[in-house]
Protein backbone atom coordinates (compact mmCIF):
# COMPACT_ATOMS: atom_id res chain seq x y z
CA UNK A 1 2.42 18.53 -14.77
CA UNK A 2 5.61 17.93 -17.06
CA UNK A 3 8.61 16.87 -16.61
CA UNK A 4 10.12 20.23 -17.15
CA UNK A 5 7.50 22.40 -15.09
CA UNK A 6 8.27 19.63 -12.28
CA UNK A 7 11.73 19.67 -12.62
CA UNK A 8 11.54 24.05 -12.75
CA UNK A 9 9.53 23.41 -9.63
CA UNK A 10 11.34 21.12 -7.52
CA UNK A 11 14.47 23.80 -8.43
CA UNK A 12 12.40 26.39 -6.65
CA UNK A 13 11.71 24.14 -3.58
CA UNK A 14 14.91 23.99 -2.99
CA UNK A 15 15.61 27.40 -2.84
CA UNK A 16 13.27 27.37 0.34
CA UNK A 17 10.51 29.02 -1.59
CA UNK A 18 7.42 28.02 0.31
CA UNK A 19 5.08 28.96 -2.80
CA UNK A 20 6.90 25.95 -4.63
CA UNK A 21 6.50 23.41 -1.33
CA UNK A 22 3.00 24.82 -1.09
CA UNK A 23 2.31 23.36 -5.24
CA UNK A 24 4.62 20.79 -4.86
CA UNK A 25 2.11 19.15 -2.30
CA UNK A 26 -1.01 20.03 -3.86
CA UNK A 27 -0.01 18.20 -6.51
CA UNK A 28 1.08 14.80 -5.43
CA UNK A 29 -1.35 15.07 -2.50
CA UNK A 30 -3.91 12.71 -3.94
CA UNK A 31 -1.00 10.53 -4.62
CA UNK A 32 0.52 10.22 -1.79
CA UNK A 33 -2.52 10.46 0.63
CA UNK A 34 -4.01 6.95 -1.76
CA UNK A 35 -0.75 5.26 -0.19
CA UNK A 36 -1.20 6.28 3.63
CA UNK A 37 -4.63 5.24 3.23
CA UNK A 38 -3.55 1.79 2.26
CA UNK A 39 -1.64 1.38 5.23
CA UNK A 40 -3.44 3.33 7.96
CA UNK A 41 -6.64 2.63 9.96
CA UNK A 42 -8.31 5.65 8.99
CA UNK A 43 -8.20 9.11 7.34
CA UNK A 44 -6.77 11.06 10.19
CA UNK A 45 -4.14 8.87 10.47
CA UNK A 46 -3.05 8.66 7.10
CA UNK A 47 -2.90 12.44 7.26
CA UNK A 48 -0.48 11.90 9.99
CA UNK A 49 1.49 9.36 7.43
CA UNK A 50 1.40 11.58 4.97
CA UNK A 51 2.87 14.98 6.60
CA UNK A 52 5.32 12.89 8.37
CA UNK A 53 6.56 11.78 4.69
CA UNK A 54 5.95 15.11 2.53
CA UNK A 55 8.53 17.02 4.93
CA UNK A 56 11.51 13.98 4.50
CA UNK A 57 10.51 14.56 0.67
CA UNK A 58 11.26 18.07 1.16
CA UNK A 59 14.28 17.43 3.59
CA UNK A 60 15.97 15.09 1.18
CA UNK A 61 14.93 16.87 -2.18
CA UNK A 62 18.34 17.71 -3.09
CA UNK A 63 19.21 13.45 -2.84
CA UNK A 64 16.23 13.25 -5.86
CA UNK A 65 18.07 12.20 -9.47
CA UNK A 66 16.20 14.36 -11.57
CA UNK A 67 16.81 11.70 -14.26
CA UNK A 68 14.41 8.72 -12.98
CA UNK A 69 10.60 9.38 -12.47
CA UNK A 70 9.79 11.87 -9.30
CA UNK A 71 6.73 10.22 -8.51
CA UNK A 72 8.36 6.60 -8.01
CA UNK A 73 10.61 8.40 -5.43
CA UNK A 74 7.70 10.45 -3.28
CA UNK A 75 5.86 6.82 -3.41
CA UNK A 76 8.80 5.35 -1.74
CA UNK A 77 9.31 7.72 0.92
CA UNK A 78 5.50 7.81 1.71
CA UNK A 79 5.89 3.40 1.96
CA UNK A 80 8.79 3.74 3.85
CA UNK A 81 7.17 6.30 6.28
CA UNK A 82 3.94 4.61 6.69
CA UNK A 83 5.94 1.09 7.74
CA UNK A 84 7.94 3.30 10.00
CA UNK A 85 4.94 5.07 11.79
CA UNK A 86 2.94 1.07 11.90
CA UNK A 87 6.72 -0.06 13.87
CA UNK A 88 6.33 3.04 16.00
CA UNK A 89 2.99 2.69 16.95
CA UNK A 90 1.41 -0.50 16.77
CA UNK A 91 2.23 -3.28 18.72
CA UNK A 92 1.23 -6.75 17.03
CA UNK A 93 0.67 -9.85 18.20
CA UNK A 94 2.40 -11.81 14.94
CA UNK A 95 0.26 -15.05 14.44
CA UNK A 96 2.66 -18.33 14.31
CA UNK A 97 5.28 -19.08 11.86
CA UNK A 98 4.59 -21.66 9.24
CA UNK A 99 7.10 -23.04 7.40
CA UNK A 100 4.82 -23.37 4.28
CA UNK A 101 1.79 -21.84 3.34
CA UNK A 102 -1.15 -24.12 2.66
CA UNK A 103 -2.89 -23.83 -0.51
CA UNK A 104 -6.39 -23.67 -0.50
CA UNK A 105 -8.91 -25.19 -3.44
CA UNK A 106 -9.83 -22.32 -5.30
CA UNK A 107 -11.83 -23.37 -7.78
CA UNK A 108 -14.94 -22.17 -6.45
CA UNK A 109 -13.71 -18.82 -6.71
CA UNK A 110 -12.09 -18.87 -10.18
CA UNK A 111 -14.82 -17.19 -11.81
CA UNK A 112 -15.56 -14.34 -9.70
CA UNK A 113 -13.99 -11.04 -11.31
CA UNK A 114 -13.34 -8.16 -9.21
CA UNK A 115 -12.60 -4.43 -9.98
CA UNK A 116 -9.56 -2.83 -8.81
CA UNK A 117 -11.12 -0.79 -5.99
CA UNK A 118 -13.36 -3.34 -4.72
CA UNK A 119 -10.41 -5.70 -4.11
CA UNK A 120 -8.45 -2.52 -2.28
CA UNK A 121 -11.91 -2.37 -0.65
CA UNK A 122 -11.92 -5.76 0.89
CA UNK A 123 -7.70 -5.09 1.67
CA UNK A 124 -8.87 -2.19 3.57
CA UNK A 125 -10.99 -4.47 5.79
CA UNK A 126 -7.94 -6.68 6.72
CA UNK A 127 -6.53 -6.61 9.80
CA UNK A 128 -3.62 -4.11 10.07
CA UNK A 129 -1.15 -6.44 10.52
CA UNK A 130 -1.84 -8.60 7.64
CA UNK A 131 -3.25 -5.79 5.24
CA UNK A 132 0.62 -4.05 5.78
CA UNK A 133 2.74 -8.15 5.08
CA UNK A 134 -0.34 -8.10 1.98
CA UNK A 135 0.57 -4.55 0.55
CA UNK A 136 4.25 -4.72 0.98
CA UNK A 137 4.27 -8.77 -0.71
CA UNK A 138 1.32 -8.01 -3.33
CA UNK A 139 1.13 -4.47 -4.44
CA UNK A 140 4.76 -3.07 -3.65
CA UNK A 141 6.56 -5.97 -4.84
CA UNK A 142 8.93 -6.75 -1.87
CA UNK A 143 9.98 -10.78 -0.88
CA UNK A 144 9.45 -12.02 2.64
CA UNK A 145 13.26 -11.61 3.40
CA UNK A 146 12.72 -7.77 3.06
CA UNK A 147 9.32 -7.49 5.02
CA UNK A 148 10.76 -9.33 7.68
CA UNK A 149 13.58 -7.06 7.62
CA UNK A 150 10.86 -3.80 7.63
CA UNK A 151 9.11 -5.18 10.41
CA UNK A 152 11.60 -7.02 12.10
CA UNK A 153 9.81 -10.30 11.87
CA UNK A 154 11.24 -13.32 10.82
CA UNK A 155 10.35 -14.51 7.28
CA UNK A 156 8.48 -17.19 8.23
CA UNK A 157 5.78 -14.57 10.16
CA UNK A 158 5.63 -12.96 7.12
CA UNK A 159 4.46 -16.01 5.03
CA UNK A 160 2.18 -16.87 7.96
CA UNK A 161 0.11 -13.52 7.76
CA UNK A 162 0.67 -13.19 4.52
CA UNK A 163 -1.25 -16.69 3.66
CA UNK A 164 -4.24 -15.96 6.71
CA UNK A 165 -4.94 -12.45 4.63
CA UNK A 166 -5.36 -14.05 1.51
CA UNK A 167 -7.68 -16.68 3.52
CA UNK A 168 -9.95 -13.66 5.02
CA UNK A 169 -9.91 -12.10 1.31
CA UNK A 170 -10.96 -15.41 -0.25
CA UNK A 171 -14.16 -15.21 2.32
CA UNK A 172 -14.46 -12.13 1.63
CA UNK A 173 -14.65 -12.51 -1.95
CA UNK A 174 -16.79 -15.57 -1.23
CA UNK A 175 -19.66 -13.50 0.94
CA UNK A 176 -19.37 -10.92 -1.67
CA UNK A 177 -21.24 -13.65 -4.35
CA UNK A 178 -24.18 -13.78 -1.82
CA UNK A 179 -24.04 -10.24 -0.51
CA UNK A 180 -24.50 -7.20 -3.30
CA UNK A 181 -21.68 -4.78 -2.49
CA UNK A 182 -18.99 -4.60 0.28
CA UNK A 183 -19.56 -2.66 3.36
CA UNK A 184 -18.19 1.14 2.01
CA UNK A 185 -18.90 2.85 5.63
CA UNK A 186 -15.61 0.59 6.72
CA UNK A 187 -13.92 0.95 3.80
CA UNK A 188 -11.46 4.07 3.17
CA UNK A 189 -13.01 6.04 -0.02
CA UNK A 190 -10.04 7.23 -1.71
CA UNK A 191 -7.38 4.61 -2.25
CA UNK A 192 -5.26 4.97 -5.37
CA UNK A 193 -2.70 2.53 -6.25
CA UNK A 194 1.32 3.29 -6.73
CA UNK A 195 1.61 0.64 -9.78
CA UNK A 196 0.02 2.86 -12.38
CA UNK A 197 0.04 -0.33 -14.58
CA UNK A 198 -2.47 -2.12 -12.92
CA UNK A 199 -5.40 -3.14 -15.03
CA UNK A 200 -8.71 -1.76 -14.33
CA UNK A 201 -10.56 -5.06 -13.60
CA UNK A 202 -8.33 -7.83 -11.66
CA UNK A 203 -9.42 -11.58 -11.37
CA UNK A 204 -9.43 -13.39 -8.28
CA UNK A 205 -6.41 -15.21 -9.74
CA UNK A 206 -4.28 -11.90 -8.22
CA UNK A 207 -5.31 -12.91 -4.79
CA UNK A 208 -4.64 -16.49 -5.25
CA UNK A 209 -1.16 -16.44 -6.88
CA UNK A 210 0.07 -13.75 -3.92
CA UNK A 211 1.84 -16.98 -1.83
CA UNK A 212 3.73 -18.02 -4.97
CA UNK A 213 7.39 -16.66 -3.68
């Protein structure tokens, strides 16, 4: 879709017409469902996510500035509604604070490469707690002051989970040397990322420099 047929269209959904709201969401539904995904437990609920964040796209269409990118701005709402549904209705026990995270020796792992979706695969597999600190730190780019704002953790909690999920990926990466494959059946299929300029293969490198803020 252009910029100009998007534009034309997001005109028409806010006229009310339902045909518009109706293409509108076909549209960025693959989108927007790949960021649920990343923060729900399964499908169903990342449906939930997702509906919950389509109708405050359509309820605060008229705030969009036509002039920056729409699909940076639908991403945002559909992060901020999927850490607003995991505060509403998950209740974590946050692991201790640590003041610093410890580095573990990675040079065992240096040379494994992974492809984008098999390291989303083994995120997938993380606890909820620490898969939401991992995606918020790692993928959407926020510091631990902000998290633990979102979440209203302190920023220490955030460190701590964020460093024990990069532990359980490193062993995950480590089983997957021995082990052909990752276990799909757990995995979520569909997961696409928001930061379109991701490269296709990522080294474990990504994983290990996570802790560096």
């Amino acid at each position: 879709m252009g910029e100009e047929e998007l534009h034309q269209l997001v005109k028409s959904c806010l006229k009310d017409d339902r045909l518009s709201h109706k293409m509108l969401y076909k549209a960025f539904y693959g989108f927007a469902m790949g960021i649920c995904l990343r923060y729900a437990n399964n499908r169903y609920e990342a449906s939930e996510i997702m509906n919950q964040g389509f109708f405050k796209v359509f309820k605060n269409l008229a705030k969009y500035d036509v002039n920056k990118p729409f699909k940076a701005w639908l991403g945002r709402i559909m992060v901020n509604t999927s850490i607003d549904y995991y505060r509403a209705n998950l209740k974590v026990a946050y692991t201790e604070e640590l003041d610093k995270a410890e580095h573990i020796n990675d040079t065992d792992l240096a040379d494994k490469n992974l492809s984008y979706n098999e390291l989303l695969d083994m995120i997938s597999l993380l606890p909820r707690a620490y898969r939401t600190i991992f995606n918020l730190f790692a993928i959407e780019g926020y510091t631990h002051e902000e998290i633990g704002e979102m979440l209203n953790i302190s920023t220490g909690t955030s460190k701590s989970n964020l460093h024990k999920a990069r532990e359980k990926l490193k062993k995950m990466i480590a089983e997957s040397n021995r082990i052909p494959g990752i276990n799909q059946t757990q995995a979520n299929d569909n997961i696409v990322p928001i930061t379109q300029h991701t490269p296709p293969n990522l080294s474990v490198s990504f994983v290990n420099n996570v802790t560096k803020k």
